[in-house]
C-alpha atoms as a PDB file:
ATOM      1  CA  UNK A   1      16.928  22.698  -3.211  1.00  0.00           C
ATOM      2  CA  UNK A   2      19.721  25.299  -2.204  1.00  0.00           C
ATOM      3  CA  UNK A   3      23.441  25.156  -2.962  1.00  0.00           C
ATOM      4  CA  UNK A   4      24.677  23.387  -0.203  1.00  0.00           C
ATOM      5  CA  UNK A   5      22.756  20.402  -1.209  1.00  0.00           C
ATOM      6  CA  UNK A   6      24.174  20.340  -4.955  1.00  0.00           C
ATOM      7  CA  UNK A   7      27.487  18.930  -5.843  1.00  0.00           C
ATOM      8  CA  UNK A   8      30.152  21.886  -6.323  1.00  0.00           C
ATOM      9  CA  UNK A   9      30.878  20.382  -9.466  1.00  0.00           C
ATOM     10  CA  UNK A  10      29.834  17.818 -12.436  1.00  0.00           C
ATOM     11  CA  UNK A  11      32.226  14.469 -11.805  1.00  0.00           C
ATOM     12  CA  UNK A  12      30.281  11.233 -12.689  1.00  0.00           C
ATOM     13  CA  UNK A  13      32.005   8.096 -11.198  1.00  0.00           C
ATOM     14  CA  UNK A  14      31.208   5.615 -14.383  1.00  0.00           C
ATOM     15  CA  UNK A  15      31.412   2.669 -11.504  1.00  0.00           C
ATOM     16  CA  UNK A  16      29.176   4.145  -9.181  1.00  0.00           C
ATOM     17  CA  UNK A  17      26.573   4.403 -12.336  1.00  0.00           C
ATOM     18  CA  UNK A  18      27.217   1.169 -14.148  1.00  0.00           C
ATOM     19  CA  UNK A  19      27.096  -0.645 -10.664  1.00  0.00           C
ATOM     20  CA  UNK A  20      23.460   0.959  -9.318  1.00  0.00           C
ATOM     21  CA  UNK A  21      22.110   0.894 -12.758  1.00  0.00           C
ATOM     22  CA  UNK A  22      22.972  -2.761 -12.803  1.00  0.00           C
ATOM     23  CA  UNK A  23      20.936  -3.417 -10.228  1.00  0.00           C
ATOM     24  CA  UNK A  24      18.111  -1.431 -11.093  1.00  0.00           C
ATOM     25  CA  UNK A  25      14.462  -2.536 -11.662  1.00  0.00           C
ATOM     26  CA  UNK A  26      12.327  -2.786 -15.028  1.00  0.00           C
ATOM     27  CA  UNK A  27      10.630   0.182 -15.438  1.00  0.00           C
ATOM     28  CA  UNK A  28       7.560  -1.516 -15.344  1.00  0.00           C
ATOM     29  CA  UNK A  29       8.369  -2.833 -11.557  1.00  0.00           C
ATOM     30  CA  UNK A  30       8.802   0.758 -10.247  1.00  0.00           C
ATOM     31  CA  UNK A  31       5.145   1.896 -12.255  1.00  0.00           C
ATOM     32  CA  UNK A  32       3.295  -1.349  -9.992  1.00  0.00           C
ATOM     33  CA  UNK A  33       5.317   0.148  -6.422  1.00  0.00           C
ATOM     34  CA  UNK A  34       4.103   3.418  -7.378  1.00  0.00           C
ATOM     35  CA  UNK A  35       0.309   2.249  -7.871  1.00  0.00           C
ATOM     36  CA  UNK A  36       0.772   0.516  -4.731  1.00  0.00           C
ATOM     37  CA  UNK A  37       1.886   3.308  -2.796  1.00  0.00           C
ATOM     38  CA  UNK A  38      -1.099   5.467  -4.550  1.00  0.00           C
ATOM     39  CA  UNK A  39      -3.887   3.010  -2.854  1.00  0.00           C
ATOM     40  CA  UNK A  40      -2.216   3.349   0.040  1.00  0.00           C
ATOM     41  CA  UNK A  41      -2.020   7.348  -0.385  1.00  0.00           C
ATOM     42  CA  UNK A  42      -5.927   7.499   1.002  1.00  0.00           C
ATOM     43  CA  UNK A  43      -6.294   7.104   4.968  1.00  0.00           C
ATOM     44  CA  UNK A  44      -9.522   4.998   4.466  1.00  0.00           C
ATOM     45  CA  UNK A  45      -7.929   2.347   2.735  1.00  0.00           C
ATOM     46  CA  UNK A  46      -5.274   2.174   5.242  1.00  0.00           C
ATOM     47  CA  UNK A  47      -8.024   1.873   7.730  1.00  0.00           C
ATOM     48  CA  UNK A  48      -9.472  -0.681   5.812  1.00  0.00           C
ATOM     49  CA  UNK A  49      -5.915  -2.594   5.631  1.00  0.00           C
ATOM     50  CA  UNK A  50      -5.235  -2.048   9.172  1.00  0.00           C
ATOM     51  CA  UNK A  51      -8.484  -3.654  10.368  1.00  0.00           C
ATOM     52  CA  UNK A  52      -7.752  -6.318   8.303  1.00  0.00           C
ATOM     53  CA  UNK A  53      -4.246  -7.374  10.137  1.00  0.00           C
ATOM     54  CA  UNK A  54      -6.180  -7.780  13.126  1.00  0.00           C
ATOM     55  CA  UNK A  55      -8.937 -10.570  11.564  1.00  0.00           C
ATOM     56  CA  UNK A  56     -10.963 -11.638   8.866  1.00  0.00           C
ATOM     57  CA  UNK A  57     -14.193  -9.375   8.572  1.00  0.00           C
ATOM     58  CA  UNK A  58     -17.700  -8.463   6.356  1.00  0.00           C
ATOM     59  CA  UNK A  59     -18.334  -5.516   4.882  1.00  0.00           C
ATOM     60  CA  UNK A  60     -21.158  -4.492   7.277  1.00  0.00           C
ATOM     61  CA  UNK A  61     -18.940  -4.372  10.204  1.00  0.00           C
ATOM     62  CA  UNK A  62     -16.111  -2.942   8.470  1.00  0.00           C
ATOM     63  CA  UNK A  63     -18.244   0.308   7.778  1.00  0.00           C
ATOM     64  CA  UNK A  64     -19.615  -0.122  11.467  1.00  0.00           C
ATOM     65  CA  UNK A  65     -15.179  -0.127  12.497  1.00  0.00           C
ATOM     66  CA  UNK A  66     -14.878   3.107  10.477  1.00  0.00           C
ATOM     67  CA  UNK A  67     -18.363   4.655  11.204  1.00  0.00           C
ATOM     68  CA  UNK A  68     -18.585   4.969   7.079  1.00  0.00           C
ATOM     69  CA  UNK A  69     -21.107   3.531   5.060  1.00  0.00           C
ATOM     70  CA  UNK A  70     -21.397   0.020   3.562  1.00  0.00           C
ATOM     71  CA  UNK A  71     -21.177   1.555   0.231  1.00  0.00           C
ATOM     72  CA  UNK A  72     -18.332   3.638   0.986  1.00  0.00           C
ATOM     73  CA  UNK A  73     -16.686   0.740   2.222  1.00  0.00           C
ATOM     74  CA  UNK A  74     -17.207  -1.298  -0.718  1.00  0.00           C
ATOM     75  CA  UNK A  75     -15.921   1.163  -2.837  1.00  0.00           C
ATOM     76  CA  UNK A  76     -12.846   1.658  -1.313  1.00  0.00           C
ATOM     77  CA  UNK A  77     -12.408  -2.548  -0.910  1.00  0.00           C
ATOM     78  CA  UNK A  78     -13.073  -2.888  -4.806  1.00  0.00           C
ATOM     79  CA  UNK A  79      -9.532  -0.501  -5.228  1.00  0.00           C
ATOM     80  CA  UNK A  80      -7.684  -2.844  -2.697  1.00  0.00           C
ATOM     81  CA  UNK A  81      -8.828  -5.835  -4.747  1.00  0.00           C
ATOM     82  CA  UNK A  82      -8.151  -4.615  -8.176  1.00  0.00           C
ATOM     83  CA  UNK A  83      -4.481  -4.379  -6.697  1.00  0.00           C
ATOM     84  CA  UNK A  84      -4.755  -7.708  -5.164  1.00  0.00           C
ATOM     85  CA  UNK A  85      -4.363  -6.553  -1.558  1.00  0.00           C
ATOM     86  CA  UNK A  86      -7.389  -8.145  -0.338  1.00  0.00           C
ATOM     87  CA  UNK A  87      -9.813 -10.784  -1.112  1.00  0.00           C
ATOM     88  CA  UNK A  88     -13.028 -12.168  -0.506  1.00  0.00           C
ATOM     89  CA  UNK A  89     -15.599 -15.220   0.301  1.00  0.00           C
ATOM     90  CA  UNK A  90     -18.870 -14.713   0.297  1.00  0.00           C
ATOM     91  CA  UNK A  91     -20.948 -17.373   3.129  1.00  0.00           C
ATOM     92  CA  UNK A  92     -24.160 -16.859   2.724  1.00  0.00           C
ATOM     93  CA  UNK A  93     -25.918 -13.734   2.016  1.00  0.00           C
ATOM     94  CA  UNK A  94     -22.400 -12.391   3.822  1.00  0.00           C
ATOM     95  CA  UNK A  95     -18.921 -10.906   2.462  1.00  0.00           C
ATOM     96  CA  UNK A  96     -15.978 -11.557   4.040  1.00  0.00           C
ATOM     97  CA  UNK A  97     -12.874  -9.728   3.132  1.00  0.00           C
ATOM     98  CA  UNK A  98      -9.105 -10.387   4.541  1.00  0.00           C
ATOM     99  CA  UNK A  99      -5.795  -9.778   3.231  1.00  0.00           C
ATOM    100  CA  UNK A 100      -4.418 -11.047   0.240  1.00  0.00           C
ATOM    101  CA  UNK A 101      -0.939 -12.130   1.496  1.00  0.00           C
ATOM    102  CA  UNK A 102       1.274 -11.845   4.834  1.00  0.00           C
ATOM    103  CA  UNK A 103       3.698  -8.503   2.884  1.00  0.00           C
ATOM    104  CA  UNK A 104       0.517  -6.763   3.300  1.00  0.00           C
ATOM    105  CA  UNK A 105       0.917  -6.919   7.254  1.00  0.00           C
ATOM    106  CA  UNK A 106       4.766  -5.529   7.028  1.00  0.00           C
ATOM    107  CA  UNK A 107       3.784  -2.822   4.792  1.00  0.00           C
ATOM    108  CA  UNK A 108       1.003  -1.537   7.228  1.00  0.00           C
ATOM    109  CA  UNK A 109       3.969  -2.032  10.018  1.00  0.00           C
ATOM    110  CA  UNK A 110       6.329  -0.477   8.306  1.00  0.00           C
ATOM    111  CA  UNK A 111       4.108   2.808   7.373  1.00  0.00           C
ATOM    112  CA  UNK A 112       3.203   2.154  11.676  1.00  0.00           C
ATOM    113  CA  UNK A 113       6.765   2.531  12.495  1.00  0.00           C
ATOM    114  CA  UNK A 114       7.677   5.711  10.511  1.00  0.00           C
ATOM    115  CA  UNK A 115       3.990   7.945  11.918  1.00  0.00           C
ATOM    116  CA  UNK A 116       5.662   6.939  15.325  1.00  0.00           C
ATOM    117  CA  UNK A 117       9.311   8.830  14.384  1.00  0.00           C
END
């Protein structure tokens, strides 16, 4: 950070601080954003996510979407579900996965919108 970005000198405006800190989240809040954002920090999960706004679909032709392997795929599906961003039915001998909830969709648009800045 150089100079120009600093203040020039220390003055803390108490109702600037009381006011934000007033409105600021539980600790714990910000540590379940941040493991959020950390799935999302790996481009095959994002893949994964992606492929998911457009429809409910196994694991076999997930991997066959992201020319990866069924394993692989699994894998990377087991992280999404231990943060509750996706779920699954199993029909059959078959696994279907889809998103957890609709935020999940906004998120993926949201992340769409800023690689298109």
């Amino acid at each position: 950070m150089n100079d120009d970005e600093l203040c020039d000198f220390q003055c803390i405006n108490e109702n600037s601080v009381r006011g934000v800190k007033s409105q600021m989240l539980q600790d714990e809040t910000f540590q379940l954003i941040s493991d959020h954002f950390k799935v999302l920090s790996d481009p095959t999960r994002v893949k994964i996510l992606y492929a998911l706004t457009q429809t409910e679909i196994c694991v076999c032709d997930l991997a066959a979407v992201l020319e990866i392997t069924d394993s692989a795929v699994s894998h990377q599906l087991r992280l999404l579900r231990d943060k509750d961003l996706v779920k699954f039915r199993k029909e059959g001998k078959m696994t279907y996965y889809s998103l957890s909830n609709d935020e999940i969709i906004d998120m993926i648009k949201m992340g769409t919108s800023f690689a298109e800045k």
